[in-house]
N, C-alpha and C. Protein backbone atom coordinates (compact mmCIF):
# COMPACT_ATOMS: atom_id res chain seq x y z
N UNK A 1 112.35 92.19 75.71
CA UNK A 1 111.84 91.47 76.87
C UNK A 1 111.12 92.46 77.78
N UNK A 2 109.76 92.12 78.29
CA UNK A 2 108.99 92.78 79.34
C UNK A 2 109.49 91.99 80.60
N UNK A 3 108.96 93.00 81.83
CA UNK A 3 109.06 92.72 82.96
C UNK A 3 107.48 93.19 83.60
N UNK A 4 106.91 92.23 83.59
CA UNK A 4 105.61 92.10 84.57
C UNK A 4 105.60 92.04 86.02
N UNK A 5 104.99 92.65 86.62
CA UNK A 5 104.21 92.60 88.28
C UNK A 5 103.06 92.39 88.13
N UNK A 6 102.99 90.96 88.65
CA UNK A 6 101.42 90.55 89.28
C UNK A 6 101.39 90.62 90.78
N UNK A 7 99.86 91.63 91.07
CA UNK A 7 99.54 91.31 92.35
C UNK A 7 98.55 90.59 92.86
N UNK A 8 98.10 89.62 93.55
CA UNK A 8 97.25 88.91 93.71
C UNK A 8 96.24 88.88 94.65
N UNK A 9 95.06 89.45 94.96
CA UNK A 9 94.73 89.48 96.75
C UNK A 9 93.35 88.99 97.03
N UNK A 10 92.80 88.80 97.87
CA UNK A 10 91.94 88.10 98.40
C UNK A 10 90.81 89.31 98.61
N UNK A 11 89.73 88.97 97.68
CA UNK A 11 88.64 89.69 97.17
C UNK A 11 87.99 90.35 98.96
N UNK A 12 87.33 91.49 98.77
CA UNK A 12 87.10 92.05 100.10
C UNK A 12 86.09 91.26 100.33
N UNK A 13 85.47 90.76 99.44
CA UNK A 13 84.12 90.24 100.25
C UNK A 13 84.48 88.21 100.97
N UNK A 14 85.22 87.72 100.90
CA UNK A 14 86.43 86.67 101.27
C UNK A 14 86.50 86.81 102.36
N UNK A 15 86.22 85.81 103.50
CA UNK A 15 87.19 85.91 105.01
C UNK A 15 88.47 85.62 104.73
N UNK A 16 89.63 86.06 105.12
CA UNK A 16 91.18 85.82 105.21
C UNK A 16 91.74 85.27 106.50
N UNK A 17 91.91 84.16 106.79
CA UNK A 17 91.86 83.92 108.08
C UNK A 17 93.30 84.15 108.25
N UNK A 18 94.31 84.09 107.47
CA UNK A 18 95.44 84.01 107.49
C UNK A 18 96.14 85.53 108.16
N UNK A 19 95.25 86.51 107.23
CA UNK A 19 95.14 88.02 107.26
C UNK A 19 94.68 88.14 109.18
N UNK A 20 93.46 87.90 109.75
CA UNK A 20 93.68 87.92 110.80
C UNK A 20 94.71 87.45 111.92
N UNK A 21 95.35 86.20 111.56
CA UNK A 21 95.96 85.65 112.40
C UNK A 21 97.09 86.66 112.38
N UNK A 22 97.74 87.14 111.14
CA UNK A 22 98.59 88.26 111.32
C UNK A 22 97.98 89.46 111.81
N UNK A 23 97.20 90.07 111.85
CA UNK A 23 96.61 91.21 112.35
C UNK A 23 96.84 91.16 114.10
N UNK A 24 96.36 89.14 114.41
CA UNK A 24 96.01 89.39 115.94
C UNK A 24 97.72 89.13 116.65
N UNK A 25 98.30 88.65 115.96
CA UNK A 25 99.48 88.79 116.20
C UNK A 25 100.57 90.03 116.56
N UNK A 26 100.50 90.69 115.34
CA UNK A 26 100.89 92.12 115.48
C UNK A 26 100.03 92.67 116.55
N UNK A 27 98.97 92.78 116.99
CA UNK A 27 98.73 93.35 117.86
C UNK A 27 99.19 92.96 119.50
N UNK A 28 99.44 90.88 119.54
CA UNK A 28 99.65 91.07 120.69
C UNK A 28 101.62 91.31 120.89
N UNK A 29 102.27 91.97 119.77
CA UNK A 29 103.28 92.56 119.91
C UNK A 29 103.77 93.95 120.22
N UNK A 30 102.29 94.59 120.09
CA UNK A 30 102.27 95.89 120.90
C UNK A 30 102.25 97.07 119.43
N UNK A 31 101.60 95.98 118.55
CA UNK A 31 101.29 97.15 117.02
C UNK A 31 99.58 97.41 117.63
N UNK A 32 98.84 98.09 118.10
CA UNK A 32 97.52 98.16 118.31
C UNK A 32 97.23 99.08 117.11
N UNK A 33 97.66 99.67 116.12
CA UNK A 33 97.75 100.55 115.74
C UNK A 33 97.02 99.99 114.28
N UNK A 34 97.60 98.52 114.05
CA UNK A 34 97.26 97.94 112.96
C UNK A 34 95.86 97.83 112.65
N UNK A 35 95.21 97.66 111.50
CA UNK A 35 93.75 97.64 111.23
C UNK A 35 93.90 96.47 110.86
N UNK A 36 92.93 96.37 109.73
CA UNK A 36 92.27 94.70 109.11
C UNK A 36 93.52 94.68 108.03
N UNK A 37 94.37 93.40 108.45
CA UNK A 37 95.29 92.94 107.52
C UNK A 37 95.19 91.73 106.67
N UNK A 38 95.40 92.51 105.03
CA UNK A 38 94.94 91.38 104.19
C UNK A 38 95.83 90.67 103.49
N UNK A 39 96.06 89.04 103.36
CA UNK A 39 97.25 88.56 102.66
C UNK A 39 97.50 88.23 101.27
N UNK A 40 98.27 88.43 100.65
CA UNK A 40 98.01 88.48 99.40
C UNK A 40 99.86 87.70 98.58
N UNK A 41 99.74 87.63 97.45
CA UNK A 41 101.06 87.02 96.31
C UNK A 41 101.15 88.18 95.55
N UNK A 42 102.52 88.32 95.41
CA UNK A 42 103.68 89.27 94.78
C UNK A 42 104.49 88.29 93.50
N UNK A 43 104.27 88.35 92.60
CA UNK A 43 105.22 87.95 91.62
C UNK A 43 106.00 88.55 90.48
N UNK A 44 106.75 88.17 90.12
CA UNK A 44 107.48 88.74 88.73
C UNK A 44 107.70 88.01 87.65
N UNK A 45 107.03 88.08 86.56
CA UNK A 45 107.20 87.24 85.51
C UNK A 45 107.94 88.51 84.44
N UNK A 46 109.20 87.96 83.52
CA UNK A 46 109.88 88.14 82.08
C UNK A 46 109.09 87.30 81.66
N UNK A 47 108.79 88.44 80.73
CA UNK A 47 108.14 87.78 79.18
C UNK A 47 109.18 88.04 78.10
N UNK A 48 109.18 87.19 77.29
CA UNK A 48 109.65 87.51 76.08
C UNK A 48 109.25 87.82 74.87
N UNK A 49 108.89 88.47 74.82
CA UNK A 49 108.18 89.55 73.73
C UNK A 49 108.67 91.20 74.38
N UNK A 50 108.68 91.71 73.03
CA UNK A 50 108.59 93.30 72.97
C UNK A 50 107.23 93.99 73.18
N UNK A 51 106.06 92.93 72.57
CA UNK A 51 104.97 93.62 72.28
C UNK A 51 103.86 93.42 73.44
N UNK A 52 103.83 94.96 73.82
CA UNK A 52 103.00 95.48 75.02
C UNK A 52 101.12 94.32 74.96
N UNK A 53 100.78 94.20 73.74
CA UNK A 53 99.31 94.55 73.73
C UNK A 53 99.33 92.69 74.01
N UNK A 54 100.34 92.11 73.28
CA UNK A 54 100.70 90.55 73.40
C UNK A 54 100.40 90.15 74.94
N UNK A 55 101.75 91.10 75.59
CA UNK A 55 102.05 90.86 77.09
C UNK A 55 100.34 90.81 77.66
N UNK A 56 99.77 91.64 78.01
CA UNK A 56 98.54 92.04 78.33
C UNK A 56 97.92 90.90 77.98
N UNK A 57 97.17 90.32 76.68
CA UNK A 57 97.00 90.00 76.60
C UNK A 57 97.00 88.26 77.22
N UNK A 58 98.47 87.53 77.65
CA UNK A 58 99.13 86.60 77.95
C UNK A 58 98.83 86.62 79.71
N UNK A 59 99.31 87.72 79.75
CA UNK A 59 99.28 87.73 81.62
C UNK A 59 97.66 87.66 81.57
N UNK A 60 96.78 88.32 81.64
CA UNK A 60 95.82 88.07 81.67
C UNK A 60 95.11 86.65 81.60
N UNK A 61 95.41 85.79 80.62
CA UNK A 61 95.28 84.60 80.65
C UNK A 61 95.93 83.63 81.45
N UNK A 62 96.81 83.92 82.20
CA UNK A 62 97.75 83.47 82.98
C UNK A 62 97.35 83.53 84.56
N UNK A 63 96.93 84.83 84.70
CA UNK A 63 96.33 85.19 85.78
C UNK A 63 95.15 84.23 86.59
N UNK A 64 94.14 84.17 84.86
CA UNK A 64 93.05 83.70 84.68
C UNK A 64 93.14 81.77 85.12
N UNK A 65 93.91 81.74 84.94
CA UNK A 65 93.96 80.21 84.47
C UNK A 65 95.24 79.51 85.43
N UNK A 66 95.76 80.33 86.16
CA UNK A 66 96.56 79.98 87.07
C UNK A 66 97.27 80.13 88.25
N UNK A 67 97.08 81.62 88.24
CA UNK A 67 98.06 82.32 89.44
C UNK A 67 96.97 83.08 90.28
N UNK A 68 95.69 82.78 89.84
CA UNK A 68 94.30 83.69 90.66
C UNK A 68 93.10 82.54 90.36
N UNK A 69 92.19 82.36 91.59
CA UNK A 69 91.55 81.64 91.69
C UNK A 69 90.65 82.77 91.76
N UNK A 70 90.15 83.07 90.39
CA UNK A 70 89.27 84.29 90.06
C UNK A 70 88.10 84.55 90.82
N UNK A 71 87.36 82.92 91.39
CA UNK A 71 86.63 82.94 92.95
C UNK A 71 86.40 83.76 93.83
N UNK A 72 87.66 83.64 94.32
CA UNK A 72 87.93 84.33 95.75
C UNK A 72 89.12 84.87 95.45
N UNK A 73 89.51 85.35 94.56
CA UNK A 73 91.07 86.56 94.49
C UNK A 73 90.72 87.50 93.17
N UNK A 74 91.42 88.65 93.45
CA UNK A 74 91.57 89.41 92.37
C UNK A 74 92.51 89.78 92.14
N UNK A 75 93.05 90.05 91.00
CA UNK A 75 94.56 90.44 90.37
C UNK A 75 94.73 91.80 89.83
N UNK A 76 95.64 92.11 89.61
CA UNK A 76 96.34 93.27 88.52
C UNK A 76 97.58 93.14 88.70
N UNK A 77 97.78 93.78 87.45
CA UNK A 77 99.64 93.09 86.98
C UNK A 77 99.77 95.11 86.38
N UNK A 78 101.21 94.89 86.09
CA UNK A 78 101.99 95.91 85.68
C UNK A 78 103.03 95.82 84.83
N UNK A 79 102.85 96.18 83.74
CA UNK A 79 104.17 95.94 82.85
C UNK A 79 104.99 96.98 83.14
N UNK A 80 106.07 96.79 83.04
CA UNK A 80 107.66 97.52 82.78
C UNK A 80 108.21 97.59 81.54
């Protein structure tokens, strides 16, 4: 069994409005310190397979087709 990390984030060229609203927030808490904050998805998928080139292969399509709106987000994952 693999253990995958996908990260998911909102392409630089994308407004994040979400990302600002936290940015202007933290700041009016007395973080001035903070820059341009961007929001993004953290996941963990088990696979079941042993085989590395499979996994890769799978997340990728997965990514593609479900967990990234290839649009406006970009991904990378990490096997374990």
């Amino acid at each position: 069994m693999l253990k995958a990390t996908v990260y998911v984030t909102i392409k630089e060229s994308v407004l994040d409005p979400q990302g600002n609203a936290v940015q202007g927030a933290l700041h009016s808490m007395g973080f001035q310190e903070v820059g341009k904050v961007r929001i993004g998805k953290y996941l963990e998928v088990n696979l079941d397979t042993d085989d590395r080139a499979e996994a890769e292969e799978r997340l990728k399509a997965m990514c593609e087709k479900l967990l990234a709106n290839t649009v406006v987000e970009d991904y990378r994952f990490e096997i374990a």
